[in-house]
C-alpha atoms as a PDB file:
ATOM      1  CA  UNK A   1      -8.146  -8.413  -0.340  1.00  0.00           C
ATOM      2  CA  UNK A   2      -9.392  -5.004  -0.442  1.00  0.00           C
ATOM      3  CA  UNK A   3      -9.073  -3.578   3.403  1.00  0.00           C
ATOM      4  CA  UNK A   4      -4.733  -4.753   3.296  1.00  0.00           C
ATOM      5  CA  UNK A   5      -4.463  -2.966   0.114  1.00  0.00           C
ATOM      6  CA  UNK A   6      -6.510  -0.499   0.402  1.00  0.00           C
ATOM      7  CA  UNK A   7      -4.967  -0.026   3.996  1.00  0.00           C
ATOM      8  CA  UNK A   8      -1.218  -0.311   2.686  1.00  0.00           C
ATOM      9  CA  UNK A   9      -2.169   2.370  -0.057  1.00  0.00           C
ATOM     10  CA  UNK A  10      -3.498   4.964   2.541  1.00  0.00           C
ATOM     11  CA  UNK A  11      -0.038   4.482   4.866  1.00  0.00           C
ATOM     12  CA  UNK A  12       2.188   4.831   1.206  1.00  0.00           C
ATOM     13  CA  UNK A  13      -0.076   8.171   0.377  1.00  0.00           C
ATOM     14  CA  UNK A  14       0.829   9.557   4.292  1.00  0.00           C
ATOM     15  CA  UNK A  15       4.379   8.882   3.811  1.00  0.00           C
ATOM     16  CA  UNK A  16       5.350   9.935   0.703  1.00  0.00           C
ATOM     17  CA  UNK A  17       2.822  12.877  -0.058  1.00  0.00           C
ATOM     18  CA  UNK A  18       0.792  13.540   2.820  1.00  0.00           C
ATOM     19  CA  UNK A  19      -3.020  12.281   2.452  1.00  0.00           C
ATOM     20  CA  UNK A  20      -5.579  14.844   3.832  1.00  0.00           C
ATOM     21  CA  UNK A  21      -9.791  13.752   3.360  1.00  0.00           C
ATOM     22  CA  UNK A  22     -11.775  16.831   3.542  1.00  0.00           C
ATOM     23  CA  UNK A  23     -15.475  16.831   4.545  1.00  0.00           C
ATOM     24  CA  UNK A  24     -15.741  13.099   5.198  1.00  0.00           C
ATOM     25  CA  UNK A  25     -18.107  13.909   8.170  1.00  0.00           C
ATOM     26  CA  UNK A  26     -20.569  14.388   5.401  1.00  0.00           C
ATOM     27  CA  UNK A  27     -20.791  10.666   4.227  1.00  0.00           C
ATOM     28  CA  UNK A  28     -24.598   9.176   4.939  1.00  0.00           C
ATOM     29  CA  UNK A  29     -23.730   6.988   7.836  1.00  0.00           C
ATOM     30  CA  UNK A  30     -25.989   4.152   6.707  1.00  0.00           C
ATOM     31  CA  UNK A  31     -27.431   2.733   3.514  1.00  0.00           C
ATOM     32  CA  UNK A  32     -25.849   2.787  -0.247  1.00  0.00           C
ATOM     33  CA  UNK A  33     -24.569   5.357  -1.689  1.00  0.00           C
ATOM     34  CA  UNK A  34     -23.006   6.692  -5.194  1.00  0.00           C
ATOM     35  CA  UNK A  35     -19.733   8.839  -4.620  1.00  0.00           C
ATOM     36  CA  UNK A  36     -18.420  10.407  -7.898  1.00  0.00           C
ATOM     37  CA  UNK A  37     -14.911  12.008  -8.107  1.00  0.00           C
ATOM     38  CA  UNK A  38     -12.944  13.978 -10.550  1.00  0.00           C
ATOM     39  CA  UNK A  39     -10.823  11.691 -12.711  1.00  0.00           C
ATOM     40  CA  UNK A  40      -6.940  12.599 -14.168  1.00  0.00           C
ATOM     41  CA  UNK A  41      -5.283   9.145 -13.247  1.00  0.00           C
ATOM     42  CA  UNK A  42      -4.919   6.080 -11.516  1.00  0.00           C
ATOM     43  CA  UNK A  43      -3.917   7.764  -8.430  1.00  0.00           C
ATOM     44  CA  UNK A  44      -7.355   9.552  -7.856  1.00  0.00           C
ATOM     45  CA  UNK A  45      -9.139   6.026  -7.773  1.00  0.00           C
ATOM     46  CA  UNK A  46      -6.467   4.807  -4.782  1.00  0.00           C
ATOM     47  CA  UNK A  47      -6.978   8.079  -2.664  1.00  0.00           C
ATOM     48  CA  UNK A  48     -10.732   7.333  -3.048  1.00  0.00           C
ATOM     49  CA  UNK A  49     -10.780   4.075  -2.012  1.00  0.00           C
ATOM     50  CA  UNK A  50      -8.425   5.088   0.620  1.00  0.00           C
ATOM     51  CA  UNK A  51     -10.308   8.003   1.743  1.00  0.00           C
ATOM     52  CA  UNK A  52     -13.853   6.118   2.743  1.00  0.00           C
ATOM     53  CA  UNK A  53     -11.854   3.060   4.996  1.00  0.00           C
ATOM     54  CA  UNK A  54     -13.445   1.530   6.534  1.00  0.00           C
ATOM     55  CA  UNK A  55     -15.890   1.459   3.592  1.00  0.00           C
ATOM     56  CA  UNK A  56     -15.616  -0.129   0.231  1.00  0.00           C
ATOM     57  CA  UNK A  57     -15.785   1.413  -2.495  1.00  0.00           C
ATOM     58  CA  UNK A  58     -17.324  -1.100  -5.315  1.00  0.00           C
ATOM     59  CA  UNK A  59     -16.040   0.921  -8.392  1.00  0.00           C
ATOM     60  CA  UNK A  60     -17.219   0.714 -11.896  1.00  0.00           C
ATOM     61  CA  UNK A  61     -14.504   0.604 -14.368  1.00  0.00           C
ATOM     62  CA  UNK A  62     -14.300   0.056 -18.681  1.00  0.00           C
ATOM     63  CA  UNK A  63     -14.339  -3.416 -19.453  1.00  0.00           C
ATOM     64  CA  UNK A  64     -11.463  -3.101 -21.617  1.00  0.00           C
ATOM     65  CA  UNK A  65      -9.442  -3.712 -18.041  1.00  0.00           C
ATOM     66  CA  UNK A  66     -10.794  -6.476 -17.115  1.00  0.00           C
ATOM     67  CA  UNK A  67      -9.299  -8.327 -20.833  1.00  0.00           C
ATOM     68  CA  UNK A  68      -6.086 -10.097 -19.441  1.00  0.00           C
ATOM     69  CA  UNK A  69      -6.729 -12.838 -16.623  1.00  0.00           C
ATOM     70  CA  UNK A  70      -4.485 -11.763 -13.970  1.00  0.00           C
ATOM     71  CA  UNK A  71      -5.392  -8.307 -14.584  1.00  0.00           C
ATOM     72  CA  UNK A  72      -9.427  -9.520 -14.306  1.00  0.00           C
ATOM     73  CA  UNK A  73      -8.935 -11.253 -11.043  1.00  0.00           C
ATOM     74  CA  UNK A  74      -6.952  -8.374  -9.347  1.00  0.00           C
ATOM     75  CA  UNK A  75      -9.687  -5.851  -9.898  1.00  0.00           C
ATOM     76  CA  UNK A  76     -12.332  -8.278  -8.863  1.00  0.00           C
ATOM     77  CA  UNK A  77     -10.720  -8.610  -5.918  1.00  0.00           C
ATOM     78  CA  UNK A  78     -10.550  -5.293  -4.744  1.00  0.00           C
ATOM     79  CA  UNK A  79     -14.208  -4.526  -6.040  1.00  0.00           C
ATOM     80  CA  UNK A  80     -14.065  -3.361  -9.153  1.00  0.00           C
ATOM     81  CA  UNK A  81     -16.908  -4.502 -11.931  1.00  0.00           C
ATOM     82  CA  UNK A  82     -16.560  -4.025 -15.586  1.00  0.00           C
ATOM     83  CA  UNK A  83     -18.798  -1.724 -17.672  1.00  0.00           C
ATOM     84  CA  UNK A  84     -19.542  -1.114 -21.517  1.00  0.00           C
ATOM     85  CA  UNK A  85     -18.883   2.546 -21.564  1.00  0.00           C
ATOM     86  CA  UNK A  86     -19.577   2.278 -24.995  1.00  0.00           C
ATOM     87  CA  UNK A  87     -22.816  -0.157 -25.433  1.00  0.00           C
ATOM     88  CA  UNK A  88     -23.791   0.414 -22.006  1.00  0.00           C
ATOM     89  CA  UNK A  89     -27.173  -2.284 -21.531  1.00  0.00           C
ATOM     90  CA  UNK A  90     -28.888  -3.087 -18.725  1.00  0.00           C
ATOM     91  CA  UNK A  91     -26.340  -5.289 -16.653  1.00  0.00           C
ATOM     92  CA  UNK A  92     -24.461  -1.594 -16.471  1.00  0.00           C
ATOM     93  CA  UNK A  93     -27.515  -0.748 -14.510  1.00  0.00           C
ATOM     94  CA  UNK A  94     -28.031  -3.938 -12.935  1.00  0.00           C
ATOM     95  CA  UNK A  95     -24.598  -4.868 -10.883  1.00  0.00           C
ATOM     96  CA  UNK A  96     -24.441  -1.041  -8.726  1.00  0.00           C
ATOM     97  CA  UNK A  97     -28.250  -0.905  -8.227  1.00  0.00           C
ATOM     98  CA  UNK A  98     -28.481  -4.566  -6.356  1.00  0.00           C
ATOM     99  CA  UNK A  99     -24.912  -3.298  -4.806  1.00  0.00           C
ATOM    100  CA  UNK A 100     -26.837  -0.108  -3.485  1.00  0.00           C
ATOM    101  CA  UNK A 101     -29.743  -1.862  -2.255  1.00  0.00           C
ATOM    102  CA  UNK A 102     -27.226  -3.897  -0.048  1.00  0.00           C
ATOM    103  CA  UNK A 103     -26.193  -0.788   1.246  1.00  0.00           C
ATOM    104  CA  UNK A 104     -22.624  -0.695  -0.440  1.00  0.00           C
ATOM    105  CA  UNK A 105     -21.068   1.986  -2.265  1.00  0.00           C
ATOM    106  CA  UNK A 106     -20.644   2.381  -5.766  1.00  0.00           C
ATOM    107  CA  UNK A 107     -17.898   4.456  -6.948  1.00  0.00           C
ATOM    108  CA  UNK A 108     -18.170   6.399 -10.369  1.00  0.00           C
ATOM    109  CA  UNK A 109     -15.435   8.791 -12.261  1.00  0.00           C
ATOM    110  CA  UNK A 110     -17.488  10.589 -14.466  1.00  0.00           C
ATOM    111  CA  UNK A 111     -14.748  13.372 -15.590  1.00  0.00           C
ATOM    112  CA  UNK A 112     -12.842  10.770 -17.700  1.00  0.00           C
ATOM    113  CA  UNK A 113      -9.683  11.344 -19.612  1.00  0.00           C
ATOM    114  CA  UNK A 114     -12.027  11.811 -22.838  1.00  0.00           C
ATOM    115  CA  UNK A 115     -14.215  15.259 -22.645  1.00  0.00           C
ATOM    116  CA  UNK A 116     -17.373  13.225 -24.608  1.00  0.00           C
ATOM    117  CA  UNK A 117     -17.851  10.409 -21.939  1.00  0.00           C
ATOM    118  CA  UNK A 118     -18.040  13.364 -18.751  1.00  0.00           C
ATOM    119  CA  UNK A 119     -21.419  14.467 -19.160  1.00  0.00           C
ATOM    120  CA  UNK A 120     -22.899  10.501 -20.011  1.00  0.00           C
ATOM    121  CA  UNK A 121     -20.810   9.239 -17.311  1.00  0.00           C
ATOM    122  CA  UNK A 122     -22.780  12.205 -14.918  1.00  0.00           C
ATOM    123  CA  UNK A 123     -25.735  11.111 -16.462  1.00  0.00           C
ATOM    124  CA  UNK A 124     -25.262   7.194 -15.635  1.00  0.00           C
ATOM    125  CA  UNK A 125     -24.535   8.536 -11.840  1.00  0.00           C
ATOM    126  CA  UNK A 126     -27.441  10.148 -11.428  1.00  0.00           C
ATOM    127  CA  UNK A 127     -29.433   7.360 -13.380  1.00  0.00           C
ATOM    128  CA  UNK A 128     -27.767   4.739 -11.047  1.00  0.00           C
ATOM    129  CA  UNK A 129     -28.397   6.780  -7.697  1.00  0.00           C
ATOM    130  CA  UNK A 130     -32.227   7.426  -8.463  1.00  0.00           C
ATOM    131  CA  UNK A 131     -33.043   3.868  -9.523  1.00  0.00           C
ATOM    132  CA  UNK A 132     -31.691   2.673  -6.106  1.00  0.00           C
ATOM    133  CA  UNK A 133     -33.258   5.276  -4.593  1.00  0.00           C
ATOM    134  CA  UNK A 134     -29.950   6.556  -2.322  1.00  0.00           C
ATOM    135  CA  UNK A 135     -27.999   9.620  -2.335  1.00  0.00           C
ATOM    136  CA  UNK A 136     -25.135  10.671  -4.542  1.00  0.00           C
ATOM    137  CA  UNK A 137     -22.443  12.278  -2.970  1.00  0.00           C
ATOM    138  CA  UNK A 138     -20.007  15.006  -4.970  1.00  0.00           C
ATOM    139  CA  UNK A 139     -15.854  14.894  -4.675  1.00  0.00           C
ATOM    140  CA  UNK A 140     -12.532  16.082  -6.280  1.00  0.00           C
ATOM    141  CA  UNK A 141      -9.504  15.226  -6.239  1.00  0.00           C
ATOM    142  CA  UNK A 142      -6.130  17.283  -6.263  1.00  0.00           C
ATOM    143  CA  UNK A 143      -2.897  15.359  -6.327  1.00  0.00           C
ATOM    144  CA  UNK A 144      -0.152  13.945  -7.921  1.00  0.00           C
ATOM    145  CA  UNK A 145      -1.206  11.940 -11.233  1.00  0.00           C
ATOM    146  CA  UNK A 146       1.704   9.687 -11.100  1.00  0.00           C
ATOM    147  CA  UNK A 147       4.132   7.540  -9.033  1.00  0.00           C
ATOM    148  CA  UNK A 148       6.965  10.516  -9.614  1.00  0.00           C
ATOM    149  CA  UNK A 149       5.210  12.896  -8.600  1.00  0.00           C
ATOM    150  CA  UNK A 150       4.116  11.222  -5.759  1.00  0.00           C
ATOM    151  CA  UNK A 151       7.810  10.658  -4.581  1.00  0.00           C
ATOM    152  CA  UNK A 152       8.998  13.856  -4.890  1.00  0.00           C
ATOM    153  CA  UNK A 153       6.239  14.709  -1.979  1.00  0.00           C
ATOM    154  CA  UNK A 154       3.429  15.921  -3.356  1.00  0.00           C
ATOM    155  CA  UNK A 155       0.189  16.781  -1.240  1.00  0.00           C
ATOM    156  CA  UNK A 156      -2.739  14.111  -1.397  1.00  0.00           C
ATOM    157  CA  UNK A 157      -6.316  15.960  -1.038  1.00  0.00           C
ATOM    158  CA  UNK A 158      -9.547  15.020  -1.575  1.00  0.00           C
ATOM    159  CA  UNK A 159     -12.745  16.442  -0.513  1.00  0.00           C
ATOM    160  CA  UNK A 160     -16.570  15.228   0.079  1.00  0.00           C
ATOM    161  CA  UNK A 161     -19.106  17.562  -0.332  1.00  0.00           C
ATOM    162  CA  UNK A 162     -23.022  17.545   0.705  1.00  0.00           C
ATOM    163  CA  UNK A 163     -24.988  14.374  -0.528  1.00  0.00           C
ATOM    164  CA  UNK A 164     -27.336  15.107  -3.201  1.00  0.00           C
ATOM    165  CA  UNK A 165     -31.138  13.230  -2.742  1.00  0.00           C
ATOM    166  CA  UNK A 166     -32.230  11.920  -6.018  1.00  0.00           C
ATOM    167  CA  UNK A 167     -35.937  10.628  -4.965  1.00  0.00           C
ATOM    168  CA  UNK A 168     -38.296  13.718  -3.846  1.00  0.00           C
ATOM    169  CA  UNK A 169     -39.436  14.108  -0.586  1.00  0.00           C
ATOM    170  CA  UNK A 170     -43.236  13.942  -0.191  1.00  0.00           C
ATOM    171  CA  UNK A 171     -45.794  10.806  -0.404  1.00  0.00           C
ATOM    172  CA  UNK A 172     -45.640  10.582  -4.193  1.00  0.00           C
ATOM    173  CA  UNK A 173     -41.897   9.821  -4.715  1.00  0.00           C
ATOM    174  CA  UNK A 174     -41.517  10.957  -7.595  1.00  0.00           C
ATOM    175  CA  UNK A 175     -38.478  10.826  -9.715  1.00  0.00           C
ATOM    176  CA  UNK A 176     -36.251  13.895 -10.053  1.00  0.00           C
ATOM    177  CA  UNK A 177     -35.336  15.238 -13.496  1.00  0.00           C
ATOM    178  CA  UNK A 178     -32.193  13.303 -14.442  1.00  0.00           C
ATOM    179  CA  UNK A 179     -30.917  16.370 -16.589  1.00  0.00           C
ATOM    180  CA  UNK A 180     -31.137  18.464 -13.403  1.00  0.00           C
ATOM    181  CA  UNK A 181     -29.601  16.330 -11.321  1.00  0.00           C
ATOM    182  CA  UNK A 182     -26.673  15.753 -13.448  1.00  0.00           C
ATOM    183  CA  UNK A 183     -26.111  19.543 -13.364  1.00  0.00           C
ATOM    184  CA  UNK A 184     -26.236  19.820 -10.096  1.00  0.00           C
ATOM    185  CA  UNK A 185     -23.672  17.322  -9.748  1.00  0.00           C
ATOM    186  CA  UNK A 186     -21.924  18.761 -12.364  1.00  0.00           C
ATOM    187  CA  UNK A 187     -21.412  22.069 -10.362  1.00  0.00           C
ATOM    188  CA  UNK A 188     -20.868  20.567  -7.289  1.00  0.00           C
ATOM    189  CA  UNK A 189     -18.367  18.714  -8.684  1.00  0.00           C
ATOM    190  CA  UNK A 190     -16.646  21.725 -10.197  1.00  0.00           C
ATOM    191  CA  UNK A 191     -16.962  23.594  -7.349  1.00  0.00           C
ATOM    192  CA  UNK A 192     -15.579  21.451  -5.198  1.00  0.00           C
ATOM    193  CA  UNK A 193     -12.673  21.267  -7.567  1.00  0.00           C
ATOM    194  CA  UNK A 194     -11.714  24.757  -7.713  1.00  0.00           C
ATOM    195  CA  UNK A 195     -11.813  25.123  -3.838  1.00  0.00           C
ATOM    196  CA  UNK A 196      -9.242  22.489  -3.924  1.00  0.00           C
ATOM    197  CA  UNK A 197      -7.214  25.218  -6.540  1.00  0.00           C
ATOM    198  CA  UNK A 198      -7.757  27.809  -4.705  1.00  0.00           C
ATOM    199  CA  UNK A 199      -6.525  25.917  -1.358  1.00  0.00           C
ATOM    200  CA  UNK A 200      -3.030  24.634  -3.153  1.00  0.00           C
ATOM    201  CA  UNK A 201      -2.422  28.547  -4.416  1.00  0.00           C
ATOM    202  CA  UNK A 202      -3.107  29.784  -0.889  1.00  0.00           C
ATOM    203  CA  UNK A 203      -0.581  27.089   0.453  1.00  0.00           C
ATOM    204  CA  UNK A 204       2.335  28.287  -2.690  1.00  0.00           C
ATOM    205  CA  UNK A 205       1.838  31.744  -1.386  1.00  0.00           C
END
């Protein structure tokens, strides 16, 4: 179910609001990865999924979703796996890293609509990423938040930036500072988010 949605989403994006995908040349071209991406709305999980076709994106999402039946079986089917953002145990860890080591991709939106869960969300990431042992790759998001603003024709952009290694080169392996990385993912993150300002000022000029 996920390529004809995820398909029909990316043709609705073009036609209404223009979709661009920046830097997608810089996707790892095999094995699992993490992708994290700014987070405002619903709309920025749709462009993602649309952006990486034809990858899927396996996306982690609050449990709380997944509460009504119909609403349970439609995320499942388009890859989505709950998550106690709350009490998060080790089946959080669990589900992505066994995705990763299948070589899938696990999506992540650690800039949540609450301020307190972005830096444990970038945390988790990072946590996820190293355990697997695969990269995680930095994006933002700039678009409309909602279906009206959508319809009235606003621009779709979202841009990749350089995968970030979590496992250290070298014979012994060993395991990056999580704190670190999550700041460096942190400021990639942001800095990939004001370019995407900075591009829709030049463009109002």
């Amino acid at each position: 179910m996920y390529q004809p949605i995820a398909r029909l989403a990316r043709l609705i994006l073009r036609g209404f609001g223009k979709f661009e995908v920046i830097g997608a040349d810089k996707l790892p071209k095999e094995g699992g990865y993490v992708i994290t991406c700014t987070h405002r709305g619903w709309l920025d999980v749709v462009a993602l999924g649309c952006s990486l076709l034809p990858t899927e994106v396996h996306f982690m999402a609050k449990k709380e979703l997944f509460r009504k039946k119909i609403a349970d079986k439609f995320l499942r089917d388009i890859n989505a796996f709950p998550v106690d953002r709350e009490n998060p145990g080790p089946s959080s860890l669990k589900i992505p890293i066994q995705l990763l080591k299948q070589g899938k991709t696990i999506g992540i939106f650690p800039s949540g609509t609450r301020s307190s869960e972005d830096v444990p969300l970038k945390r988790g990431a990072v946590t996820i990423a190293n355990m697997a042992k695969v990269p995680i790759v930095p994006a933002a998001y700039a678009g409309p938040t909602g279906l009206k603003q959508l319809l009235r024709g606003t621009k779709t952009r979202l841009v990749i930036g350089d995968p970030i290694p979590t496992v250290s080169e070298g014979p012994s392996q060993g395991k990056k500072d999580l704190n670190e990385l999550a700041d460096r993912l942190a400021l990639a993150m942001n800095t990939l988010e004001t370019g995407l300002s900075r591009l829709d000022q030049d463009h109002k000029e």
